[in-house]
Protein backbone atom coordinates (compact mmCIF):
# COMPACT_ATOMS: atom_id res chain seq x y z
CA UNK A 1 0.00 0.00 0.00
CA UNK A 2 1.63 3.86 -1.18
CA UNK A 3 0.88 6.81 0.05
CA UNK A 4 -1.15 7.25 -3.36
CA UNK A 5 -3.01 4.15 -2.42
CA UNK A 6 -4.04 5.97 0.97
CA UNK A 7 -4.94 9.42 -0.75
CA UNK A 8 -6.85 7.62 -3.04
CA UNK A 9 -8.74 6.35 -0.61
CA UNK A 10 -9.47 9.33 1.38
CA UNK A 11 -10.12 11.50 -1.77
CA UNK A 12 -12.94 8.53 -1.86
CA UNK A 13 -14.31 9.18 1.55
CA UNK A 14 -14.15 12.96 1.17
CA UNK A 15 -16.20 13.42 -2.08
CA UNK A 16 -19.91 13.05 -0.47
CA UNK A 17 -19.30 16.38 1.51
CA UNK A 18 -19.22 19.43 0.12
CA UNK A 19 -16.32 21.16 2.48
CA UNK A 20 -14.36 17.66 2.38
CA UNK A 21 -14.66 17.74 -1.17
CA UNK A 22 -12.39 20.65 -1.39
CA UNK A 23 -9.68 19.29 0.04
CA UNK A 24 -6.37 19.15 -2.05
CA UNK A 25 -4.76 16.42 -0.83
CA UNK A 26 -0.92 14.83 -2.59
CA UNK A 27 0.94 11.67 -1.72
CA UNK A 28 3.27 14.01 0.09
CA UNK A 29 0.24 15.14 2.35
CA UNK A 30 0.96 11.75 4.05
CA UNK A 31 3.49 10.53 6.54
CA UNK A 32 3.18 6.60 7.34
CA UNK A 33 4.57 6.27 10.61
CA UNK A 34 6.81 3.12 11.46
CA UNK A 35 8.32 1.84 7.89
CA UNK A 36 11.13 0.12 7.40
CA UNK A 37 13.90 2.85 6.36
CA UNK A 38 14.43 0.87 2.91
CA UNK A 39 10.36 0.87 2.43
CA UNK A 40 10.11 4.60 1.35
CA UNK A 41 6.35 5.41 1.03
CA UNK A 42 5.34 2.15 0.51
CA UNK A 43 3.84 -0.30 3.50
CA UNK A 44 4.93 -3.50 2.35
CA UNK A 45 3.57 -5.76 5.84
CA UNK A 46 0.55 -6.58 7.14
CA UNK A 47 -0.79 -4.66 10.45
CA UNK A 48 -1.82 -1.32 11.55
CA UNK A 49 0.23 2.10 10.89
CA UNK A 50 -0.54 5.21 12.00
CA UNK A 51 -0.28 7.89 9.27
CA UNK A 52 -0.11 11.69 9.34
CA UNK A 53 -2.19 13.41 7.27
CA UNK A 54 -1.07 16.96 6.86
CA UNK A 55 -3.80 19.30 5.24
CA UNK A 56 -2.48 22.87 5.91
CA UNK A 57 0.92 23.72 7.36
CA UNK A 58 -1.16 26.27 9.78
CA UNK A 59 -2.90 23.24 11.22
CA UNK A 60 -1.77 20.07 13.10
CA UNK A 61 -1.72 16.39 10.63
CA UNK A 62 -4.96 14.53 11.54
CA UNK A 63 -3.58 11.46 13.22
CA UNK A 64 -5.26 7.83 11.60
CA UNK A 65 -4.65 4.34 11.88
CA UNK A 66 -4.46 2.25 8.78
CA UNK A 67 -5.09 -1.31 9.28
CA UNK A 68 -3.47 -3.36 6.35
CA UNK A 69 -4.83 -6.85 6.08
CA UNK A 70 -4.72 -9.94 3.92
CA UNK A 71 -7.34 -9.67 0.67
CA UNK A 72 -9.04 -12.73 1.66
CA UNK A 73 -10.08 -10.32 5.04
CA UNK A 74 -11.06 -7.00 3.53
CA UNK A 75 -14.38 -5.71 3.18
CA UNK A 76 -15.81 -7.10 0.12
CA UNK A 77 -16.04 -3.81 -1.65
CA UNK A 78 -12.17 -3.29 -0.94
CA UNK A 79 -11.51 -6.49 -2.75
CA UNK A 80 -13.76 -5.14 -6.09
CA UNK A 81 -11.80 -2.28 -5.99
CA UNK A 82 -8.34 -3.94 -5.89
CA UNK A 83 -9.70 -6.62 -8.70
CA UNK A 84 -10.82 -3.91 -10.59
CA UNK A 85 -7.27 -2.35 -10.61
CA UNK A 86 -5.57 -5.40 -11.62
């Protein structure tokens, strides 16, 4: 999972509103705490991770947890997404 993986996915969750929809968010916008130093942006383990999500260097990063898991366990529509991709 990239840090374009994760925008991607928040750009997703953001579009229904009409303020979060605004939002200009880049792959550099988010930190992923706790890689490897060799892994750059890229979380390449199962687990959870927090991430950093800055959104305006006036404001503190929003603090999440991303929980990568195995396909067989994600939420059906996050496997149709993933097949769709490939």
């Amino acid at each position: 999972m990239t840090r374009d993986d994760i925008v991607a996915q928040i750009k997703k969750e953001l579009i229904t509103d009409l303020e979060g929809s605004r939002v200009v968010l880049a792959a550099e916008s988010v930190e992923i705490k706790g890689l490897e130093r060799d892994d750059g942006d890229r979380i390449k383990q199962l687990g959870s991770f927090e991430i950093l999500i800055h959104v305006d260097e006036k404001r503190d990063p929003v603090k999440r947890i991303v929980q990568v898991v195995p396909l067989e366990d994600a939420p059906a529509e996050t496997a149709k997404a993933v097949a769709a991709e490939s």
